[in-house]
PDB file of N, CA and C in Angstrom:
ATOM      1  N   UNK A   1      21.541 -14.776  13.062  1.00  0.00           N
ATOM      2  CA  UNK A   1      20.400 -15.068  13.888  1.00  0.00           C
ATOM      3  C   UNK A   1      20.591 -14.482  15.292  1.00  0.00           C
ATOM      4  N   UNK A   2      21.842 -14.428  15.840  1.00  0.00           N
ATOM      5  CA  UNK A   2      21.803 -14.258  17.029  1.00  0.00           C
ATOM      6  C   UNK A   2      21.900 -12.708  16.955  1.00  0.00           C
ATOM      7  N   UNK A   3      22.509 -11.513  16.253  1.00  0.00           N
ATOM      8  CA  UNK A   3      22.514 -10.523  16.067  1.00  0.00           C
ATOM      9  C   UNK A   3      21.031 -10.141  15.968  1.00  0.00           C
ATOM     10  N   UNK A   4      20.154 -10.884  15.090  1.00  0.00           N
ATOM     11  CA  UNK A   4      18.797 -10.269  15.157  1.00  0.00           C
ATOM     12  C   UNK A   4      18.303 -10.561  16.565  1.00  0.00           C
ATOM     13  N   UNK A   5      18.080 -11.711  16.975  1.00  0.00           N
ATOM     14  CA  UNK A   5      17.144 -11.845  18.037  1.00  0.00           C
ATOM     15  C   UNK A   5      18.183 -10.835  19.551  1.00  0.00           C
ATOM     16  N   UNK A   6      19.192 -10.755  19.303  1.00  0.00           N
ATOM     17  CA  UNK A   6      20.036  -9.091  19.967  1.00  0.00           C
ATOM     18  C   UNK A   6      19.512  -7.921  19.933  1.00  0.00           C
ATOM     19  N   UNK A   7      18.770  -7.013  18.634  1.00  0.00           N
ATOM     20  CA  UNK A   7      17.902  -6.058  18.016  1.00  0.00           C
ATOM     21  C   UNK A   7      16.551  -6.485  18.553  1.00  0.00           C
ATOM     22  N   UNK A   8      16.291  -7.301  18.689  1.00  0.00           N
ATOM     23  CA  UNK A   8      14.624  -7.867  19.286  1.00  0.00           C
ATOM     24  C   UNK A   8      14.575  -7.324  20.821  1.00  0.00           C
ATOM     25  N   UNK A   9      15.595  -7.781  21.587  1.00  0.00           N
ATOM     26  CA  UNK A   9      15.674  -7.451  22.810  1.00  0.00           C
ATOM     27  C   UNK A   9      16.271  -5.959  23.434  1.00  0.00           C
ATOM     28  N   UNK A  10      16.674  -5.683  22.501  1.00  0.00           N
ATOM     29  CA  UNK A  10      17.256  -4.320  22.946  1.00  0.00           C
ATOM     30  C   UNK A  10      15.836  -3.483  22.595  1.00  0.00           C
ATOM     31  N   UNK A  11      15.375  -3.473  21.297  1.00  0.00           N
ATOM     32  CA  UNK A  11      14.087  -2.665  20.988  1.00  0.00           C
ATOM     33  C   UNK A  11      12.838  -3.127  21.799  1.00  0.00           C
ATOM     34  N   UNK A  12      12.647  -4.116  22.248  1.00  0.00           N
ATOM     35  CA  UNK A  12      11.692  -4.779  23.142  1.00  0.00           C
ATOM     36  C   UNK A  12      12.192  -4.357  24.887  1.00  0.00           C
ATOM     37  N   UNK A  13      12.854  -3.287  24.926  1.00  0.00           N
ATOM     38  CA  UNK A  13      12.964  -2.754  26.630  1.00  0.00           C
ATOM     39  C   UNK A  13      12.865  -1.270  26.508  1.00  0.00           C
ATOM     40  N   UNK A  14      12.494  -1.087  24.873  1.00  0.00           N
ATOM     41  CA  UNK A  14      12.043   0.534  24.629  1.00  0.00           C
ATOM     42  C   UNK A  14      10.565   0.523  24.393  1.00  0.00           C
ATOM     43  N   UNK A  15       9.670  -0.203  24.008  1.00  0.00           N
ATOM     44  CA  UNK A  15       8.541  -0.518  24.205  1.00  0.00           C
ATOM     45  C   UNK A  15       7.433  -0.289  25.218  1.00  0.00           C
ATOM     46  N   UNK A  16       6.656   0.197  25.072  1.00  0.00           N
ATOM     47  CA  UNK A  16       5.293   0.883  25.643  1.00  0.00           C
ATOM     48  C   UNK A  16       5.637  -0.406  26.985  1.00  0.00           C
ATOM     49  N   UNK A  17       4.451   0.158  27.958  1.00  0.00           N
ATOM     50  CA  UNK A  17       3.606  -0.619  29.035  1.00  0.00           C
ATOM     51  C   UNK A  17       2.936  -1.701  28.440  1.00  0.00           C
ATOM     52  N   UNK A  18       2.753  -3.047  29.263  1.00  0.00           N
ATOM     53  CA  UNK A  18       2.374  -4.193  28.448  1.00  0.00           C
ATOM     54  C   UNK A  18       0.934  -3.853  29.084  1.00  0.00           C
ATOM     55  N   UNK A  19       0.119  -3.998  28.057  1.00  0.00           N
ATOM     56  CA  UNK A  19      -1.367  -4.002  28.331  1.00  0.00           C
ATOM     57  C   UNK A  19      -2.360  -5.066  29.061  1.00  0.00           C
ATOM     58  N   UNK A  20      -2.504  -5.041  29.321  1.00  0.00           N
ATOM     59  CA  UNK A  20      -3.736  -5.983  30.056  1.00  0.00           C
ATOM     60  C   UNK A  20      -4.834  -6.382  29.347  1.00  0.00           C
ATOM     61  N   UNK A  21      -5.232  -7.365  28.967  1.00  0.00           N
ATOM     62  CA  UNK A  21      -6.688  -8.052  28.358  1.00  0.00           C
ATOM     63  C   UNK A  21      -7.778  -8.224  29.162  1.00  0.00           C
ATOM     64  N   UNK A  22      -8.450  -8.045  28.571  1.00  0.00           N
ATOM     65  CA  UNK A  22      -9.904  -7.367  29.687  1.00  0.00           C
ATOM     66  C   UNK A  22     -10.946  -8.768  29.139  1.00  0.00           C
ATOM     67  N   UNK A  23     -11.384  -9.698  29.877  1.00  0.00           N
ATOM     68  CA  UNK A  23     -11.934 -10.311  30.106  1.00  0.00           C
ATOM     69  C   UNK A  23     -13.650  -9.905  29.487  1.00  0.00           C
ATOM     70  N   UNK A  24     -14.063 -10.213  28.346  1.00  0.00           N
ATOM     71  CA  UNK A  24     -15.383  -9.258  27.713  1.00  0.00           C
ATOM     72  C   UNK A  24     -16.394  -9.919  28.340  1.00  0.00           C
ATOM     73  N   UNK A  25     -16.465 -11.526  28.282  1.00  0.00           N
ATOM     74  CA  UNK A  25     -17.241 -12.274  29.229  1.00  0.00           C
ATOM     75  C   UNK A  25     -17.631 -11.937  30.762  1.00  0.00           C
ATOM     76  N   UNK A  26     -16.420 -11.637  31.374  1.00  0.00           N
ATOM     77  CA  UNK A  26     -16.402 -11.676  32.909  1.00  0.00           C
ATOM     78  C   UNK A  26     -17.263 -10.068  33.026  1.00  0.00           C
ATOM     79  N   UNK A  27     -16.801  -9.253  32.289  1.00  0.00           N
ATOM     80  CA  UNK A  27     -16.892  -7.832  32.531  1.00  0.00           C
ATOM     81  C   UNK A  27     -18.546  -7.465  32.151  1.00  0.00           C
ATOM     82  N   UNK A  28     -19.455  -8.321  31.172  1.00  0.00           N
ATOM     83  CA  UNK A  28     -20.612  -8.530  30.721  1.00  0.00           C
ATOM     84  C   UNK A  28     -21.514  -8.678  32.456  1.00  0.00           C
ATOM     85  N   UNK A  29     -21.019 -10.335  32.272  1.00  0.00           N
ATOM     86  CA  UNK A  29     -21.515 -10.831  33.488  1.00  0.00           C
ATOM     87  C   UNK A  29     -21.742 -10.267  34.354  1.00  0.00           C
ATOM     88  N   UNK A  30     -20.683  -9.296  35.177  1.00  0.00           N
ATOM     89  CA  UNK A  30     -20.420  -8.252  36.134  1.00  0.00           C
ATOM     90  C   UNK A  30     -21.596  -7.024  36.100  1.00  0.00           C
ATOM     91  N   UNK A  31     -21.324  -6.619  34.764  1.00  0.00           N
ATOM     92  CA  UNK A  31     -22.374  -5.371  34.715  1.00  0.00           C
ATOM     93  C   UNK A  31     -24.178  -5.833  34.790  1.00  0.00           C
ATOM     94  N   UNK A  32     -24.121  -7.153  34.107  1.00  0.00           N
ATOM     95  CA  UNK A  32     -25.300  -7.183  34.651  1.00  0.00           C
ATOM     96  C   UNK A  32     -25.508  -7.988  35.871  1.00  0.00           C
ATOM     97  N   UNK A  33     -25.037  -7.690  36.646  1.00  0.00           N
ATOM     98  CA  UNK A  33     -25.458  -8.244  38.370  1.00  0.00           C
ATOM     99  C   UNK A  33     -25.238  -6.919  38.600  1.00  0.00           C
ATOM    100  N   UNK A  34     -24.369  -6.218  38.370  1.00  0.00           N
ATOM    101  CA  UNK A  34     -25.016  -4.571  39.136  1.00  0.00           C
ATOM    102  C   UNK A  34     -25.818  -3.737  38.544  1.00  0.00           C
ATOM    103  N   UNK A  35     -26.389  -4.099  37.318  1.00  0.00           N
ATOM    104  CA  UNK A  35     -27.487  -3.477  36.932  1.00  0.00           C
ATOM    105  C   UNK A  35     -29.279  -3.796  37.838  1.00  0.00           C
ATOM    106  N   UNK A  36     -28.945  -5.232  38.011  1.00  0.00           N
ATOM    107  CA  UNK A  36     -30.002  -6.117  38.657  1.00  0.00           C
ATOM    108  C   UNK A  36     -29.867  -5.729  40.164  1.00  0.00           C
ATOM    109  N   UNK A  37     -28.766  -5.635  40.427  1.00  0.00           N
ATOM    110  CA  UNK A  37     -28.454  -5.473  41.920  1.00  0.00           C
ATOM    111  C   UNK A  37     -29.089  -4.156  42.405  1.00  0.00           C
ATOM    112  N   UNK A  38     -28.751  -2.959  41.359  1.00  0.00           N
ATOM    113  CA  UNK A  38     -29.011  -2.048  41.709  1.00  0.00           C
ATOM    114  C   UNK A  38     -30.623  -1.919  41.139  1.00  0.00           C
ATOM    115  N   UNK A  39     -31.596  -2.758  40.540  1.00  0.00           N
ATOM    116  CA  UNK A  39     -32.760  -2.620  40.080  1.00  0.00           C
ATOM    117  C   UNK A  39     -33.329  -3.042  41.523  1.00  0.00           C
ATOM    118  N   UNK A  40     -32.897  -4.218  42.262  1.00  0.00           N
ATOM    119  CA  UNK A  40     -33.291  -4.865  43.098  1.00  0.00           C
ATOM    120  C   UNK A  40     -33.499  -4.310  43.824  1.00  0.00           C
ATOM    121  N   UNK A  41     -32.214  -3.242  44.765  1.00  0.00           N
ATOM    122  CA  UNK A  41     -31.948  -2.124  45.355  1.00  0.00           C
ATOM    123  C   UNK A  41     -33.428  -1.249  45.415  1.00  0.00           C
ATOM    124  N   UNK A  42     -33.390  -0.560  44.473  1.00  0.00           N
ATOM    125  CA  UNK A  42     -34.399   0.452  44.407  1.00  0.00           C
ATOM    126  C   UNK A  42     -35.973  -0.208  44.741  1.00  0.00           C
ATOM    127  N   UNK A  43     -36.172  -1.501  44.384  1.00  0.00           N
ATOM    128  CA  UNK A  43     -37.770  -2.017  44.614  1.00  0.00           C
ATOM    129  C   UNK A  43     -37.968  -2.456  45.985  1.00  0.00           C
ATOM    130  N   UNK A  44     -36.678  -2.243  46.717  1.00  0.00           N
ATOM    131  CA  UNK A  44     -36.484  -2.765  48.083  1.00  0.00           C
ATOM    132  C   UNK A  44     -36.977  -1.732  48.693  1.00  0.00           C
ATOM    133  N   UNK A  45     -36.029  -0.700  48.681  1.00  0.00           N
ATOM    134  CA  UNK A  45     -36.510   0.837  49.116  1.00  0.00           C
ATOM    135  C   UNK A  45     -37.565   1.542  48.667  1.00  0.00           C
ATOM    136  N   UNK A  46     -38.368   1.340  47.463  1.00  0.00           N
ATOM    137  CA  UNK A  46     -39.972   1.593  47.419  1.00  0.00           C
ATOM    138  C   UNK A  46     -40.719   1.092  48.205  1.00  0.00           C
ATOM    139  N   UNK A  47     -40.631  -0.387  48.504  1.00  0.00           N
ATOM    140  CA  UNK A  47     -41.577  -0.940  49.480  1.00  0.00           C
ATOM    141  C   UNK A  47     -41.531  -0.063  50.614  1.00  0.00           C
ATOM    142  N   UNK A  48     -40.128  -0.639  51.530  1.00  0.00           N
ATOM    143  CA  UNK A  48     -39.926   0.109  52.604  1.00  0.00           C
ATOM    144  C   UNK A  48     -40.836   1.350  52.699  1.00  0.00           C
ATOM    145  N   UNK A  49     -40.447   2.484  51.870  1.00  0.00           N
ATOM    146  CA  UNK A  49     -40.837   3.919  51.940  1.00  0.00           C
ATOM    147  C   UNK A  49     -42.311   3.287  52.426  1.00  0.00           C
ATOM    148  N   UNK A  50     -43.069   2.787  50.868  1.00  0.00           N
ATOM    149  CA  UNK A  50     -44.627   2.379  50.779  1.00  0.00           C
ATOM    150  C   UNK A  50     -44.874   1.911  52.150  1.00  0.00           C
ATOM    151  N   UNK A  51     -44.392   1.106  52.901  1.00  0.00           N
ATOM    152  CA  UNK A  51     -45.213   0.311  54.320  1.00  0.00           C
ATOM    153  C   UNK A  51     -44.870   1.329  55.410  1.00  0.00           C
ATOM    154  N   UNK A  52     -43.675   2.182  55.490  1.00  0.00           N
ATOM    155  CA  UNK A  52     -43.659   3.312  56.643  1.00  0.00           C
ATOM    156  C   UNK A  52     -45.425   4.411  55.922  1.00  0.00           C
ATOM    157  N   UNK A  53     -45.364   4.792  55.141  1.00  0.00           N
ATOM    158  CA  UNK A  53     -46.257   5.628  54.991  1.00  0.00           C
ATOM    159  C   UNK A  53     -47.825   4.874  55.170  1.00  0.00           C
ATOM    160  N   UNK A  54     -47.796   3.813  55.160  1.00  0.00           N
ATOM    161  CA  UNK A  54     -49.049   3.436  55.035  1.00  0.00           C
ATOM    162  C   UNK A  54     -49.424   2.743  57.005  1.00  0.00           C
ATOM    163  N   UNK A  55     -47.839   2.566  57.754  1.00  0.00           N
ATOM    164  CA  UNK A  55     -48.089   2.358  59.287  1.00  0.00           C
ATOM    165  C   UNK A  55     -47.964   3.802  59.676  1.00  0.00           C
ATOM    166  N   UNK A  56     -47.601   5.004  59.368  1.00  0.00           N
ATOM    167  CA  UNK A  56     -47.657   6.209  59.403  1.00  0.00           C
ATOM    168  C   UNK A  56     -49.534   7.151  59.465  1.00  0.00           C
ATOM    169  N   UNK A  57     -49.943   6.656  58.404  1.00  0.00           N
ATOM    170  CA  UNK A  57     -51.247   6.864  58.253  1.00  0.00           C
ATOM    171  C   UNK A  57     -52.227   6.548  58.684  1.00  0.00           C
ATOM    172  N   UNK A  58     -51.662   4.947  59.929  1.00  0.00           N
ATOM    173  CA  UNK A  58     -52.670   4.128  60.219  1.00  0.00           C
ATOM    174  C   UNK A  58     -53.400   2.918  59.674  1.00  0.00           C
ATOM    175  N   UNK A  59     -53.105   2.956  58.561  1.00  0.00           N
ATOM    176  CA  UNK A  59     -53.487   1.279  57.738  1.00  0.00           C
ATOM    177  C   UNK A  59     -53.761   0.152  58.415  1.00  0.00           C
ATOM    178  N   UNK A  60     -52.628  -0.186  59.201  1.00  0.00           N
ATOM    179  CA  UNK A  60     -52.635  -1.356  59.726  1.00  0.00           C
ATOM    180  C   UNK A  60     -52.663  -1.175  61.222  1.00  0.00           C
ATOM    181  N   UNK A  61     -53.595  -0.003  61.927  1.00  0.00           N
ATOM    182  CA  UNK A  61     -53.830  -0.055  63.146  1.00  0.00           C
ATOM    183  C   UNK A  61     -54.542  -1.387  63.733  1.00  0.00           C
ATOM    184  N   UNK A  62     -55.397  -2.139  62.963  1.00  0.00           N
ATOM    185  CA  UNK A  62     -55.921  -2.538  64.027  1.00  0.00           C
ATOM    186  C   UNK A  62     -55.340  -4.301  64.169  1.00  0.00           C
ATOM    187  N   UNK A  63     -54.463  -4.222  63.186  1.00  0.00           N
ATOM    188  CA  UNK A  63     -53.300  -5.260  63.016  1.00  0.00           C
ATOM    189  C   UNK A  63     -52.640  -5.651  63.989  1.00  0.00           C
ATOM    190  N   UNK A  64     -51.973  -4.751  64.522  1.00  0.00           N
ATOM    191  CA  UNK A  64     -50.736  -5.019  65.399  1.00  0.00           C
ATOM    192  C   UNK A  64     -50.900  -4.069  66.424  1.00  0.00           C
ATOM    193  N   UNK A  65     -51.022  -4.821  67.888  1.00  0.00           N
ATOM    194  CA  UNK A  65     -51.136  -4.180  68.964  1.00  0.00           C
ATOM    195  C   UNK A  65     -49.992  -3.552  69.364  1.00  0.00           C
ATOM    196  N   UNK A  66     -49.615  -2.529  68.760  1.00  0.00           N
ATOM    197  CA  UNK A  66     -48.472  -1.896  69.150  1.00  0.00           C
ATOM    198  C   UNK A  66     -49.083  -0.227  70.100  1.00  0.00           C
ATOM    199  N   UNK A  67     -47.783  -0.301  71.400  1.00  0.00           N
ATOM    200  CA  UNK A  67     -47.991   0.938  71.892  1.00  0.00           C
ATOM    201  C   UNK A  67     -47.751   2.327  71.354  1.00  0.00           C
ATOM    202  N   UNK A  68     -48.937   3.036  70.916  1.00  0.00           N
ATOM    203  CA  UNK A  68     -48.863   4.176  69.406  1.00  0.00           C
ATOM    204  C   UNK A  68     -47.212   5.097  70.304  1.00  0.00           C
ATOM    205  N   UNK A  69     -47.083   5.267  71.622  1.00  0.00           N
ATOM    206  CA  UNK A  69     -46.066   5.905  72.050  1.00  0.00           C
ATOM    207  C   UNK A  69     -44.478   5.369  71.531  1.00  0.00           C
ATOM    208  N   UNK A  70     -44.434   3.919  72.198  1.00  0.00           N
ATOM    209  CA  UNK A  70     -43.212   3.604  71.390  1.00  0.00           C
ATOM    210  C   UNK A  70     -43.633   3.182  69.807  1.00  0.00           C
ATOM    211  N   UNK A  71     -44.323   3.239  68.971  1.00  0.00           N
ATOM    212  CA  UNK A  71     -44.508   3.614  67.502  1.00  0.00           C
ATOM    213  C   UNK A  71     -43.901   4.747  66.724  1.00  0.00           C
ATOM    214  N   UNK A  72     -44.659   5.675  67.582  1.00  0.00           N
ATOM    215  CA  UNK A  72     -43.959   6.836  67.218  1.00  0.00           C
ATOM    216  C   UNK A  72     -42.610   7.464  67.042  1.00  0.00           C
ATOM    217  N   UNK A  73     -42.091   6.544  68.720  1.00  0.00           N
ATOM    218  CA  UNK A  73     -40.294   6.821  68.962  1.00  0.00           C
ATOM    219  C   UNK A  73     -39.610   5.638  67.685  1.00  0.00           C
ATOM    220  N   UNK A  74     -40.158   4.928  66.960  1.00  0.00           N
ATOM    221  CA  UNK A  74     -39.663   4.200  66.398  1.00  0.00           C
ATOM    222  C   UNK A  74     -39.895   4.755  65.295  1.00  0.00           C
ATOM    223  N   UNK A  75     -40.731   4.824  64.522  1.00  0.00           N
ATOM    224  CA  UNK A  75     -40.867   6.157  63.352  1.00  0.00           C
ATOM    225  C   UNK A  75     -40.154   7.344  63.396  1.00  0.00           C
ATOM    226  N   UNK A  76     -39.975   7.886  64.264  1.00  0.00           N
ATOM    227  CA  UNK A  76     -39.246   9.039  64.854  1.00  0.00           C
ATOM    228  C   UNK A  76     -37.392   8.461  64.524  1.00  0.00           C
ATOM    229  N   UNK A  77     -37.289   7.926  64.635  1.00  0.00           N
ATOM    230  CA  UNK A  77     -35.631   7.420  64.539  1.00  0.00           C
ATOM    231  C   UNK A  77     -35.653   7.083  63.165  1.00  0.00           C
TER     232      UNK A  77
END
């Protein structure tokens, strides 16, 4: 017995890299919050674009008493 479990340990320090177990749950979960995250992302930055082009065009001139000079420097940046 003790000769074998001797052969166990000697062949067990010639042995590959110990692998890592990958969590299938956690790694699920994960991908979909950055799938969403990044869906979220993009409908954020459509708006945006959509409301510069539409205070760009004038839409909402008669909305907001803003000075069209500093408007512009602010569009401008």
């Amino acid at each position: 017995m003790l000769i074998r479990m001797r052969r166990l340990k000697v062949s067990s320090m010639h042995t590959q890299e110990a692998t890592e177990s990958i969590n299938k749950r956690y790694e699920k979960r994960e991908n979909k919050r950055e799938s969403k995250a990044l869906i979220a992302a993009k409908i954020e930055n459509a708006i945006e674009k959509e409301l510069l082009q539409r205070l760009q065009k004038g839409t909402y001139k008669d909305i907001y008493n803003l000075q069209e000079d500093a408007f512009k420097k602010a569009i401008d940046e």
